[in-house]
PDB file of N, CA and C in Angstrom:
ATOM      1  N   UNK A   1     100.299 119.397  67.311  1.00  0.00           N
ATOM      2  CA  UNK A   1      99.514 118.379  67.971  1.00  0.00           C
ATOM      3  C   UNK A   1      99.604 117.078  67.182  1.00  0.00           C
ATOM      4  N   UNK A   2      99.881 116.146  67.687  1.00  0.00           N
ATOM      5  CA  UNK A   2      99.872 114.976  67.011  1.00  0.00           C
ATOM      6  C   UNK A   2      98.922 114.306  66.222  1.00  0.00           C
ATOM      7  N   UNK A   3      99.139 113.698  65.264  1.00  0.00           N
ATOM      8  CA  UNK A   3      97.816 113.546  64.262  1.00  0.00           C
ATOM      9  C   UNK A   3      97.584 111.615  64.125  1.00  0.00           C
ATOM     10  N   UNK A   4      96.428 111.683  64.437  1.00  0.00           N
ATOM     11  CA  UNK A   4      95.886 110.013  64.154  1.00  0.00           C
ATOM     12  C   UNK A   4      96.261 109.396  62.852  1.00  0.00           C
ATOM     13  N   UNK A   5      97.021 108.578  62.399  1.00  0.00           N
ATOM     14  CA  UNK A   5      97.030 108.048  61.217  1.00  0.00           C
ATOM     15  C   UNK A   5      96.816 106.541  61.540  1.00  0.00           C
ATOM     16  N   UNK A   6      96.340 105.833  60.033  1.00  0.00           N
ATOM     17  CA  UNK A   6      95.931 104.553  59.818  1.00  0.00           C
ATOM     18  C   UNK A   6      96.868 103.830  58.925  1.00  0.00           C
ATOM     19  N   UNK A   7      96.573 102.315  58.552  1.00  0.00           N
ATOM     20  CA  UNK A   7      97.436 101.672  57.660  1.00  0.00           C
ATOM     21  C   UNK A   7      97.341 102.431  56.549  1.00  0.00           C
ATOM     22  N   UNK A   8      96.453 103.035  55.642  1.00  0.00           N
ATOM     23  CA  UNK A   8      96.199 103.530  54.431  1.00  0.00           C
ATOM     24  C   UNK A   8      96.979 104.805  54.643  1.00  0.00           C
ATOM     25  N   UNK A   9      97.423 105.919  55.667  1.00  0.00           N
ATOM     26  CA  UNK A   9      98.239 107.106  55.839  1.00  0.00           C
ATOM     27  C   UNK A   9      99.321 106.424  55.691  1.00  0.00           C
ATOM     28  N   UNK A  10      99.760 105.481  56.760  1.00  0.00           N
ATOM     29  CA  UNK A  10     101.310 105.764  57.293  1.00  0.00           C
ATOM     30  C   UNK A  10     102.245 106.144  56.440  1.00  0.00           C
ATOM     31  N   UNK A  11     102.473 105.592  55.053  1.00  0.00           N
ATOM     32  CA  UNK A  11     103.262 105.768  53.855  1.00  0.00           C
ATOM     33  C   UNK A  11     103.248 107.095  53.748  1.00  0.00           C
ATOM     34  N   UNK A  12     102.339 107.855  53.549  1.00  0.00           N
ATOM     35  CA  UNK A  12     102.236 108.993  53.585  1.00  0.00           C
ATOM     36  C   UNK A  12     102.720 109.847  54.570  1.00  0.00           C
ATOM     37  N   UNK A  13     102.436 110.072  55.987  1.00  0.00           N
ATOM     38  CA  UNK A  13     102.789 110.560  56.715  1.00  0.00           C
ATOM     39  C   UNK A  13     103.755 110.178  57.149  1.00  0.00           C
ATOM     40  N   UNK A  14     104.788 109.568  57.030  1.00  0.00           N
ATOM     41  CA  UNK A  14     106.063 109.159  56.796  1.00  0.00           C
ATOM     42  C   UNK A  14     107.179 109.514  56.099  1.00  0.00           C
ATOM     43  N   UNK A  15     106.371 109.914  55.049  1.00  0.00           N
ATOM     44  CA  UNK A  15     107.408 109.841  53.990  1.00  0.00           C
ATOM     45  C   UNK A  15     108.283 111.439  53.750  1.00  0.00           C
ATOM     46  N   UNK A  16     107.748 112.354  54.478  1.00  0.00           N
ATOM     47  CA  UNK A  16     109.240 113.356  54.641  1.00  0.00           C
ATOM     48  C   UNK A  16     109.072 114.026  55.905  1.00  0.00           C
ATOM     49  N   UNK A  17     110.621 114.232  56.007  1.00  0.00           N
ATOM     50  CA  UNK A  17     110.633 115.527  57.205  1.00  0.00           C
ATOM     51  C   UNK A  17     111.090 114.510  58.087  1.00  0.00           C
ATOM     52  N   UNK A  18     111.257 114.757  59.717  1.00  0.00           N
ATOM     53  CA  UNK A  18     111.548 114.420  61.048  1.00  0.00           C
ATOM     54  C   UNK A  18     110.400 113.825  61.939  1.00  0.00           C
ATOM     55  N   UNK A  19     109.452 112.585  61.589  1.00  0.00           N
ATOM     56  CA  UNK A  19     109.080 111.828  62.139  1.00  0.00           C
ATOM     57  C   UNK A  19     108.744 111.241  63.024  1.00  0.00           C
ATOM     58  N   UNK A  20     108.383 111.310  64.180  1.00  0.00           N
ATOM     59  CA  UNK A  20     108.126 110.216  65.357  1.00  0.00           C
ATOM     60  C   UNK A  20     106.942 109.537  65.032  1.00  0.00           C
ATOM     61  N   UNK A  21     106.175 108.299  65.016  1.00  0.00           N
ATOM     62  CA  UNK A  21     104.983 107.575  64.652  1.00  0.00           C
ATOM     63  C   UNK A  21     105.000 107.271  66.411  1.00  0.00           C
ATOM     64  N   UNK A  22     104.228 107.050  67.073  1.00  0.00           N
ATOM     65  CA  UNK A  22     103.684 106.486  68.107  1.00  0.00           C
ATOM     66  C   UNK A  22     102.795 105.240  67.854  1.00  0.00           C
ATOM     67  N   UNK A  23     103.257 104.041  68.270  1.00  0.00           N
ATOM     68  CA  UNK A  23     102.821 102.975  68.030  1.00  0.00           C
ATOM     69  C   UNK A  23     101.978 103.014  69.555  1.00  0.00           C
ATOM     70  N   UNK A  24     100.705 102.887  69.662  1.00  0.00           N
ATOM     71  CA  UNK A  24     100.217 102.727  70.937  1.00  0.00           C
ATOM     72  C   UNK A  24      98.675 101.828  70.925  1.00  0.00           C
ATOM     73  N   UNK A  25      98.365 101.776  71.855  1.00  0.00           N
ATOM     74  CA  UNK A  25      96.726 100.697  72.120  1.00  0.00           C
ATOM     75  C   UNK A  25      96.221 101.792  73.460  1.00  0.00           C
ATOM     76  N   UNK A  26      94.776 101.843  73.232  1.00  0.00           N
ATOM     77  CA  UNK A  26      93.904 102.316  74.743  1.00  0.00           C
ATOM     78  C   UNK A  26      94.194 101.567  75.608  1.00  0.00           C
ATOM     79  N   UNK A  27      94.576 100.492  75.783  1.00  0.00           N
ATOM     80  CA  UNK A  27      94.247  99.697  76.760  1.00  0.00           C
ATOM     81  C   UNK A  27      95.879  99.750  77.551  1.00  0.00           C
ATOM     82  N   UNK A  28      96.814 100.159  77.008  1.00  0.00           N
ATOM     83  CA  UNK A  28      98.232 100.684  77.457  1.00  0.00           C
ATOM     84  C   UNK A  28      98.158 101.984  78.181  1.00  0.00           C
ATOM     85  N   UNK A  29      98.574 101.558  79.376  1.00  0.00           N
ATOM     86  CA  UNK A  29      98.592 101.982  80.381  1.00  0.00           C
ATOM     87  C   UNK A  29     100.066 103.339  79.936  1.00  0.00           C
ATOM     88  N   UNK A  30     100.970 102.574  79.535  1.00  0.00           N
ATOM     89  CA  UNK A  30     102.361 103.464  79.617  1.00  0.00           C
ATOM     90  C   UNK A  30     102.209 104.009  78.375  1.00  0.00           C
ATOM     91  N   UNK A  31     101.248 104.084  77.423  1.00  0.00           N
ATOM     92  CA  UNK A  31     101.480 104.591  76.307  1.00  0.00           C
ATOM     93  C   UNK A  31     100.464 106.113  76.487  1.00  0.00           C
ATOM     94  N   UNK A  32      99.551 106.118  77.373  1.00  0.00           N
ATOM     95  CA  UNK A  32      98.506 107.233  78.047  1.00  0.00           C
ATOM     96  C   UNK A  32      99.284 108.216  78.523  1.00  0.00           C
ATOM     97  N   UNK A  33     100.493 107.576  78.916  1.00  0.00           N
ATOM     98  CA  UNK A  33     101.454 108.339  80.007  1.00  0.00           C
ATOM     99  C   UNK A  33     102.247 108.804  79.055  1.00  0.00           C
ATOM    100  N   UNK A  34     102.635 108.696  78.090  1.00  0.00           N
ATOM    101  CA  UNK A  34     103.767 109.417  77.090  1.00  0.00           C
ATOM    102  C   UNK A  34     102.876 109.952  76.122  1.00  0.00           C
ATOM    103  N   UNK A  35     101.545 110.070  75.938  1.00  0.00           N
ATOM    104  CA  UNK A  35     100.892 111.502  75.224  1.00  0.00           C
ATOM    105  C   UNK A  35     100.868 112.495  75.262  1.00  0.00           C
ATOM    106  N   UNK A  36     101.257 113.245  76.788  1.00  0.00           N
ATOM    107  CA  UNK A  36     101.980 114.550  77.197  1.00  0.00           C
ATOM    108  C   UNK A  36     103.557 114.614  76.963  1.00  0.00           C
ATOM    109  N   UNK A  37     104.386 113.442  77.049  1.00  0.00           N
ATOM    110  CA  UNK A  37     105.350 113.747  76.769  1.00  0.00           C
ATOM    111  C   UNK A  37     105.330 114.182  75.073  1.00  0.00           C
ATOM    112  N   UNK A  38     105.034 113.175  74.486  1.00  0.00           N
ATOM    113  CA  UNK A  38     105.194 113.271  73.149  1.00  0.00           C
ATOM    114  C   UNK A  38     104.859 114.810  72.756  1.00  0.00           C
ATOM    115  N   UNK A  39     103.769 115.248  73.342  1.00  0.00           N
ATOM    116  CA  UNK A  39     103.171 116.517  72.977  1.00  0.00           C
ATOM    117  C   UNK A  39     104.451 117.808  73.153  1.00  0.00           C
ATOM    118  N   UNK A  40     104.637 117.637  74.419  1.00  0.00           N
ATOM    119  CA  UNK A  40     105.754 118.381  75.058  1.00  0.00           C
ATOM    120  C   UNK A  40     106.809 118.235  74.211  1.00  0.00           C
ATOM    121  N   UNK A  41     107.159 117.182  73.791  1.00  0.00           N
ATOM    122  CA  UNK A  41     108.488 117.341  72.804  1.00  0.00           C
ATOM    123  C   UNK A  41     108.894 117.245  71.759  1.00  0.00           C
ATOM    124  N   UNK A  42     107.192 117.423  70.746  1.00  0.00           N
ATOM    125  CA  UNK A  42     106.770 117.836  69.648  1.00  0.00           C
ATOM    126  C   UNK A  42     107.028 120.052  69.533  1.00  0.00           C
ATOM    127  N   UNK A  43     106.770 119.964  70.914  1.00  0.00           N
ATOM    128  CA  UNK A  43     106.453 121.390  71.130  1.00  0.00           C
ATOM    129  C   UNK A  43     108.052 122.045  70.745  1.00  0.00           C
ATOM    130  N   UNK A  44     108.937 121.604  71.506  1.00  0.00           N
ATOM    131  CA  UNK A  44     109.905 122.066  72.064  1.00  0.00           C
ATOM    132  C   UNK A  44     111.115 121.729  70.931  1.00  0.00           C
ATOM    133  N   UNK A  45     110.687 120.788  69.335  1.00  0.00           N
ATOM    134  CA  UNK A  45     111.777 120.186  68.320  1.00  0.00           C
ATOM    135  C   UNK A  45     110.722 120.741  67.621  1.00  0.00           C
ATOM    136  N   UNK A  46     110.896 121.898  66.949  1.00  0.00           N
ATOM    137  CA  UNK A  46     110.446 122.603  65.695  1.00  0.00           C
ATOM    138  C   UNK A  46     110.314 121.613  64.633  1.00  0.00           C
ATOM    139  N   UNK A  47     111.559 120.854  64.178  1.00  0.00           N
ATOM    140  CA  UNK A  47     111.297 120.323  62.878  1.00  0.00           C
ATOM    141  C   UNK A  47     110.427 118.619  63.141  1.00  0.00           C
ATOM    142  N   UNK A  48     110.379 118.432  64.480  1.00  0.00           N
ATOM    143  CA  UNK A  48     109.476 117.248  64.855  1.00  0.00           C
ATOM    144  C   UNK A  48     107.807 117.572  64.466  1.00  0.00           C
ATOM    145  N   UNK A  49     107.684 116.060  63.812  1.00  0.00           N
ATOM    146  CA  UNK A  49     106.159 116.032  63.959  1.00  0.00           C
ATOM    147  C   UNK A  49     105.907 114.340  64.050  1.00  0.00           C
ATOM    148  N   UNK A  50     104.784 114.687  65.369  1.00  0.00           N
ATOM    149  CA  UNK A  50     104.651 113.010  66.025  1.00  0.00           C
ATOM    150  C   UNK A  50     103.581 112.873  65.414  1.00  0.00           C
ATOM    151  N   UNK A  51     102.981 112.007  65.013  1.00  0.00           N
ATOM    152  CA  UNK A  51     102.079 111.164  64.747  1.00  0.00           C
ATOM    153  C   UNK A  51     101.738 109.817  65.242  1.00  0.00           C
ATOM    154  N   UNK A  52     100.681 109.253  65.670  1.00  0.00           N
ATOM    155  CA  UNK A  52      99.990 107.886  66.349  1.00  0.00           C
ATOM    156  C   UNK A  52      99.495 107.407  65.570  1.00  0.00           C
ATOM    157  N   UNK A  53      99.616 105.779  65.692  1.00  0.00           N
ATOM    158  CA  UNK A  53      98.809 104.798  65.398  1.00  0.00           C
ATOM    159  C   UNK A  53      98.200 103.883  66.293  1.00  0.00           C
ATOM    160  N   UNK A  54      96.918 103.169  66.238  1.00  0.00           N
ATOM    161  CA  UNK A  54      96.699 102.755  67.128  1.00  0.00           C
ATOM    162  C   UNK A  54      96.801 101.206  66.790  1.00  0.00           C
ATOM    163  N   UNK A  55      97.786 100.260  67.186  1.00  0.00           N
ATOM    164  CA  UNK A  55      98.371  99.121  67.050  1.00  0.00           C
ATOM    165  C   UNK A  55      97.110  98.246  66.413  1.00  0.00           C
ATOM    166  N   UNK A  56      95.338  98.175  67.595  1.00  0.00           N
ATOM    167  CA  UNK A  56      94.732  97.299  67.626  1.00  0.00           C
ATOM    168  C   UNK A  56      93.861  97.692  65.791  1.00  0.00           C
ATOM    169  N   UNK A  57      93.504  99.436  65.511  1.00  0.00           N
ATOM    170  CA  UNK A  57      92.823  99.357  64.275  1.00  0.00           C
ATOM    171  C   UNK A  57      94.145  99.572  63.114  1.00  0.00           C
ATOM    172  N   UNK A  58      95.368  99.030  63.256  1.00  0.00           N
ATOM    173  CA  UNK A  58      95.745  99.272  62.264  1.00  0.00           C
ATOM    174  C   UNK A  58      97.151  97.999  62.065  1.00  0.00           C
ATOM    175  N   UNK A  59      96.997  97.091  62.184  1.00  0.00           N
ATOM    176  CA  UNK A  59      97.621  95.602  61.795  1.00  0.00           C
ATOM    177  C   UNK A  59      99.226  95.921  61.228  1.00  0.00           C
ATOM    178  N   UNK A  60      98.276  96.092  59.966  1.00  0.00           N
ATOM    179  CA  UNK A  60      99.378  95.799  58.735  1.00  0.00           C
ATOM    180  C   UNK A  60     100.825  96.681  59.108  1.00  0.00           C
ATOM    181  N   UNK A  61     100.748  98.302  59.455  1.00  0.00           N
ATOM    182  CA  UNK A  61     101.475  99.247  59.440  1.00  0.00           C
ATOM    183  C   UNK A  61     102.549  98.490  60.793  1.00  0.00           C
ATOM    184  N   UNK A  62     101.862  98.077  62.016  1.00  0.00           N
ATOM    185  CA  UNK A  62     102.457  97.595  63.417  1.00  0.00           C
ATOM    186  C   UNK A  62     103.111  96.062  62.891  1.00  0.00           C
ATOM    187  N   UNK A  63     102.200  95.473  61.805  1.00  0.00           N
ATOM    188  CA  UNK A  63     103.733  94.106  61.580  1.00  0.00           C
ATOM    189  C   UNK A  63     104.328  94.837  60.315  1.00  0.00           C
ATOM    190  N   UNK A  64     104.298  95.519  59.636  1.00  0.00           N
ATOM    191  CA  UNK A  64     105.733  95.704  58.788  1.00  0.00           C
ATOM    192  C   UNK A  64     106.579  96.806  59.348  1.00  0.00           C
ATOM    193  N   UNK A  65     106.059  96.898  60.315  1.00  0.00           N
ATOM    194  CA  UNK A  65     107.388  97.745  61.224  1.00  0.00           C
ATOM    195  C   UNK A  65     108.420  96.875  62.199  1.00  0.00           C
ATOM    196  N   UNK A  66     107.602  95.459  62.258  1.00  0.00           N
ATOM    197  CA  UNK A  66     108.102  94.542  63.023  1.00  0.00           C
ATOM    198  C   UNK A  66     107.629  95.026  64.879  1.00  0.00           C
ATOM    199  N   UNK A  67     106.780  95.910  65.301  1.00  0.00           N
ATOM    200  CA  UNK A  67     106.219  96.769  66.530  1.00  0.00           C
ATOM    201  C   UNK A  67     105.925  95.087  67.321  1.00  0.00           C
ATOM    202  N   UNK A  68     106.674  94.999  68.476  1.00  0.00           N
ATOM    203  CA  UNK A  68     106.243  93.929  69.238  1.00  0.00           C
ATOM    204  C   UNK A  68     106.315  93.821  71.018  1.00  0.00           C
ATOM    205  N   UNK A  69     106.331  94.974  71.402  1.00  0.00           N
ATOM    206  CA  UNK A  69     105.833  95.681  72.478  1.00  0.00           C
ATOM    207  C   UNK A  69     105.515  97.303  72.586  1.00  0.00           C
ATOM    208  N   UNK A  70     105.062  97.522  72.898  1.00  0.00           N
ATOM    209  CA  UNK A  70     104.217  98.909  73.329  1.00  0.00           C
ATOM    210  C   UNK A  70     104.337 100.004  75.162  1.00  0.00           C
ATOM    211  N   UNK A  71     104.651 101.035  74.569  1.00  0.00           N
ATOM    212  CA  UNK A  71     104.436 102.262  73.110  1.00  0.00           C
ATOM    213  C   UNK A  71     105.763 101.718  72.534  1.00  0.00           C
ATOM    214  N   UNK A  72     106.146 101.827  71.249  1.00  0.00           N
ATOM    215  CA  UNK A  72     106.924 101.865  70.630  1.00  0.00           C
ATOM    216  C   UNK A  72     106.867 103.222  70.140  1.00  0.00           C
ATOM    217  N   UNK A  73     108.274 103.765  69.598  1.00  0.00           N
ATOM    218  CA  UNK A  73     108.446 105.039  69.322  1.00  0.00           C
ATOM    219  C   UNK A  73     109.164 104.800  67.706  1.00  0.00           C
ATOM    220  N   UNK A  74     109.012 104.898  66.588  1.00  0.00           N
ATOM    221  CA  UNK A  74     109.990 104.665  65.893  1.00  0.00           C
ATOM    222  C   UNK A  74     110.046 106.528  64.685  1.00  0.00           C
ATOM    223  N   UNK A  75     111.384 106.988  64.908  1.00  0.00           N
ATOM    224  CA  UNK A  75     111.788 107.334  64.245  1.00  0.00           C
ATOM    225  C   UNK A  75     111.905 107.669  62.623  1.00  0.00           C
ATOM    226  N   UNK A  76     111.351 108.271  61.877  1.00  0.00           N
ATOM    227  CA  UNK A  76     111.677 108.526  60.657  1.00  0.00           C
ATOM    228  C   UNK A  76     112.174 109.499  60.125  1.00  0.00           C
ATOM    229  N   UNK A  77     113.146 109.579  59.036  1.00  0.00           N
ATOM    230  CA  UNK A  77     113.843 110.442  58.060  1.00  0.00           C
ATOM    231  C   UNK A  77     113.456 110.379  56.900  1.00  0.00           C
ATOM    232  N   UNK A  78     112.368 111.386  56.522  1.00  0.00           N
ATOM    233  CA  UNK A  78     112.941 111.252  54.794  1.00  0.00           C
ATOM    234  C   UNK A  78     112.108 109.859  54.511  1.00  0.00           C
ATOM    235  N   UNK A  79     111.399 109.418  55.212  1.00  0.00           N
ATOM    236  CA  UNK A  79     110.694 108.569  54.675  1.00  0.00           C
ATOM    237  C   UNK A  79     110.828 106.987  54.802  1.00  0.00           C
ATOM    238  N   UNK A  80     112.033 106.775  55.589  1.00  0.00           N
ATOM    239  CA  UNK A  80     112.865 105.695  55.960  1.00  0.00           C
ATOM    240  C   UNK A  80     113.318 105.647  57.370  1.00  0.00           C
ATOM    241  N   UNK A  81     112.555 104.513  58.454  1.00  0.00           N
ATOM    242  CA  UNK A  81     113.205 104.023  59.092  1.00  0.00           C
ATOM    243  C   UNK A  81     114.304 104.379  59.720  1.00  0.00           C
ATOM    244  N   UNK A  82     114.391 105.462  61.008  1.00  0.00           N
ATOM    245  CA  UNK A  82     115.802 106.184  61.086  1.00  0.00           C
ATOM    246  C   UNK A  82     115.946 105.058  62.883  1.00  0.00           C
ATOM    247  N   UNK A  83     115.386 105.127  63.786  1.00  0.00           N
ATOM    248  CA  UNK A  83     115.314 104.882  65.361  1.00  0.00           C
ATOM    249  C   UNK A  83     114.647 104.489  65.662  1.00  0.00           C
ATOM    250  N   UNK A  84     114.303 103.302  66.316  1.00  0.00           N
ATOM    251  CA  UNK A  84     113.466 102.692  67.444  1.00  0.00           C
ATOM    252  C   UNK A  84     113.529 103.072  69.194  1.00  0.00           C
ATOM    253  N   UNK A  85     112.730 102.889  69.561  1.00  0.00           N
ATOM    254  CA  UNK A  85     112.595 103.116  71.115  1.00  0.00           C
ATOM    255  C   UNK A  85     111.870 102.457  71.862  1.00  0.00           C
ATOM    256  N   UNK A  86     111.751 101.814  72.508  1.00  0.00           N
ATOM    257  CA  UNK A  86     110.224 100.848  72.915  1.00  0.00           C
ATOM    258  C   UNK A  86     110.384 100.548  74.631  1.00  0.00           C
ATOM    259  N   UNK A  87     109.123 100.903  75.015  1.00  0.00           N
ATOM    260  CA  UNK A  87     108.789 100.855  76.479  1.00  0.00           C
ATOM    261  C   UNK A  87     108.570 103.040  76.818  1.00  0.00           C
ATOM    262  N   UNK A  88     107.963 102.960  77.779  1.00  0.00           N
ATOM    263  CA  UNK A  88     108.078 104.253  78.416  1.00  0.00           C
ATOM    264  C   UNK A  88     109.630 104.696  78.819  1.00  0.00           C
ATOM    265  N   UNK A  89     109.161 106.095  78.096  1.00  0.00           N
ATOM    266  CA  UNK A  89     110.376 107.337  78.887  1.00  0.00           C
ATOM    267  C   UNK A  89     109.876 108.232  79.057  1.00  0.00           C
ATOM    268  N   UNK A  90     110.622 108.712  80.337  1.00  0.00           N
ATOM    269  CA  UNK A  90     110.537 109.834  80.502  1.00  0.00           C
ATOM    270  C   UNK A  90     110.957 111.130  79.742  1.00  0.00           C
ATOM    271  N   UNK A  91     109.898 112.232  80.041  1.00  0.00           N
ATOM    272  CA  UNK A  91     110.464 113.665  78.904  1.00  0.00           C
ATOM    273  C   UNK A  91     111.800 113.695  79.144  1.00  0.00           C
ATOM    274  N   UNK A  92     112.486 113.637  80.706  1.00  0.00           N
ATOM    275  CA  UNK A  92     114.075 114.163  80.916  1.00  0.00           C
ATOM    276  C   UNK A  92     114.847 113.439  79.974  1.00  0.00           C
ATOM    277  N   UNK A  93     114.542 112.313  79.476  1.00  0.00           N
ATOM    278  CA  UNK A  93     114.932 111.220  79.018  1.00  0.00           C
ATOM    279  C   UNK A  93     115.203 111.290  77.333  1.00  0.00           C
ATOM    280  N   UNK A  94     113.692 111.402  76.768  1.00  0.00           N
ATOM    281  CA  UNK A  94     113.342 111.441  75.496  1.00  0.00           C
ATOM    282  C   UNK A  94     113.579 112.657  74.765  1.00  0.00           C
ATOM    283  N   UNK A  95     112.931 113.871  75.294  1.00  0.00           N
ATOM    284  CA  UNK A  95     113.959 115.400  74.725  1.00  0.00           C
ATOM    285  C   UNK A  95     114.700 115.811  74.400  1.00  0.00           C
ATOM    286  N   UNK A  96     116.035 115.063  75.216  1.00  0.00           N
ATOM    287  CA  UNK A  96     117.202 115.121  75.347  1.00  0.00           C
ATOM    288  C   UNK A  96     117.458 114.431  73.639  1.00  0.00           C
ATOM    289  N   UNK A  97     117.378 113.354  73.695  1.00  0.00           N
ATOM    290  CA  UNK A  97     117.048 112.090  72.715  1.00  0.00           C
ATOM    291  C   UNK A  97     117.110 112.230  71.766  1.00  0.00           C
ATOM    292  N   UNK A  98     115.623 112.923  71.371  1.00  0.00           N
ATOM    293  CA  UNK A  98     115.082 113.613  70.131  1.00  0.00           C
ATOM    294  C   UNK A  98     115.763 114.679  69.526  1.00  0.00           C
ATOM    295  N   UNK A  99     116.211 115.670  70.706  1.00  0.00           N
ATOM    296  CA  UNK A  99     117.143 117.046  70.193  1.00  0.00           C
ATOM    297  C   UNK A  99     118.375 116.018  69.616  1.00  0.00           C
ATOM    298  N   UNK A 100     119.149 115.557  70.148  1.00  0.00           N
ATOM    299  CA  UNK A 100     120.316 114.653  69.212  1.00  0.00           C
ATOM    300  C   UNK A 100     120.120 114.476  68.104  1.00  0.00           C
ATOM    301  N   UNK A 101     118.518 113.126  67.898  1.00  0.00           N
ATOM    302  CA  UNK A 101     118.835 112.958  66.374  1.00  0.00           C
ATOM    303  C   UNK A 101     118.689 114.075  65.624  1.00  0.00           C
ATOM    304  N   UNK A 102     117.899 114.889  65.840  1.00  0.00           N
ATOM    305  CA  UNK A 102     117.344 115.852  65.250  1.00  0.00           C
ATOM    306  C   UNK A 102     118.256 116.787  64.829  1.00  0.00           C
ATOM    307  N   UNK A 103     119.617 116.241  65.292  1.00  0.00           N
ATOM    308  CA  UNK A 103     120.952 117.239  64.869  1.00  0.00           C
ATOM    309  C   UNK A 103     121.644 116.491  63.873  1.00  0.00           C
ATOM    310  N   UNK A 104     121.701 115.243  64.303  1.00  0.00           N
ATOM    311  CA  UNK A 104     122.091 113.992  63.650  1.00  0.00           C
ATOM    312  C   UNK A 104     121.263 114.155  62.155  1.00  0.00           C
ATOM    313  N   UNK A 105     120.599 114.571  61.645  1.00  0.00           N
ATOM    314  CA  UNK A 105     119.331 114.365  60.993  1.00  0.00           C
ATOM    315  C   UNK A 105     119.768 115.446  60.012  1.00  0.00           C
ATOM    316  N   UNK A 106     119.635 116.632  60.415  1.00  0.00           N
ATOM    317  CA  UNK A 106     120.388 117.905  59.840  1.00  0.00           C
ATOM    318  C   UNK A 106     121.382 118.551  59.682  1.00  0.00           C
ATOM    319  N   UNK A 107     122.114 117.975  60.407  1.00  0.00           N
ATOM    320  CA  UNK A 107     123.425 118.631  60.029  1.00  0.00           C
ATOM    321  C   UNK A 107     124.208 117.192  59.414  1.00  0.00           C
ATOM    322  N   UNK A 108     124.501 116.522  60.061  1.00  0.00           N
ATOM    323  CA  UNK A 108     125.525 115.091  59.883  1.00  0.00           C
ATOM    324  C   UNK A 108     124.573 114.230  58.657  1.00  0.00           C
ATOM    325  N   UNK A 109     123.576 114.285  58.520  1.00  0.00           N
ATOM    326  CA  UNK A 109     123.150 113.766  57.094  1.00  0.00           C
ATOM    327  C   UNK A 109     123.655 112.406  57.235  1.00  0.00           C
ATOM    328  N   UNK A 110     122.999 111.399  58.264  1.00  0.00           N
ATOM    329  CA  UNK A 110     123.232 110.120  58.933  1.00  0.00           C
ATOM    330  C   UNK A 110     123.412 109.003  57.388  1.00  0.00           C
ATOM    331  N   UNK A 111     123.546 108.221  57.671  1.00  0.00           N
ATOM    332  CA  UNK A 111     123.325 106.691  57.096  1.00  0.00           C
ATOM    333  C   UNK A 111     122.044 106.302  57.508  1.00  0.00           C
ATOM    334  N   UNK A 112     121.440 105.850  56.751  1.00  0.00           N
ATOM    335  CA  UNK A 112     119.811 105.345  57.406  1.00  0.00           C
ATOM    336  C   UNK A 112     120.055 104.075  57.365  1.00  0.00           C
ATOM    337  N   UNK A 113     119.346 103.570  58.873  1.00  0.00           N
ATOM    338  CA  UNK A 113     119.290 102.006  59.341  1.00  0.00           C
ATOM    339  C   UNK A 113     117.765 101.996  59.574  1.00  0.00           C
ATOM    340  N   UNK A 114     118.095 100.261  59.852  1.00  0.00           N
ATOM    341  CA  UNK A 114     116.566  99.989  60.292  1.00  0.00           C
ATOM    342  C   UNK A 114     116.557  99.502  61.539  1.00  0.00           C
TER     343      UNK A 114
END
């Protein structure tokens, strides 16, 4: 299940393993709509773990990510910055997605970008 983090976590909950952060606001309409997805494809990527932030109580974490539309999805490896995603997708869409890097991640031992 996805876990609430704040500016004072993110470093933390970031910093190992296979990552998704959910950049989102209540007042986002399309970001309500990808809380089942996310859930669903937390479920279904064993080594995934999503975590949320909520853009409006947590500033600092949403500008040093550079987050400048919503939901944003961003990716982490290991503690670093692996993928961005931003706007709604669909599960057919994002599953698919996620299973990639998530191969990309473990087996191919990527180059990390930002």
């Amino acid at each position: 299940m996805a876990k609430n983090i704040t500016d004072k976590s993110f470093v933390t909950a970031t910093a190992a393993g296979f990552i998704l952060v959910d950049f989102w606001a209540a007042w986002c309409a399309p970001c309500q709509k990808m809380t089942p997805i996310l859930l669903a494809c937390e479920q279904n990527i064993s080594a995934l773990k999503v975590v949320r932030l909520n853009v409006d109580q947590n500033p600092q974490s949403t500008k040093a990510c550079g987050v400048q539309g919503l939901p944003t999805l961003m990716i982490f490896w290991q503690g670093r910055p692996y993928q961005r995603v931003t706007g709604y997708q669909p599960q057919a869409v994002l599953l698919p997605h996620l299973q990639q890097l998530e191969r990309e991640c473990f087996e191919k031992r990527p180059k990390l970008n930002n």
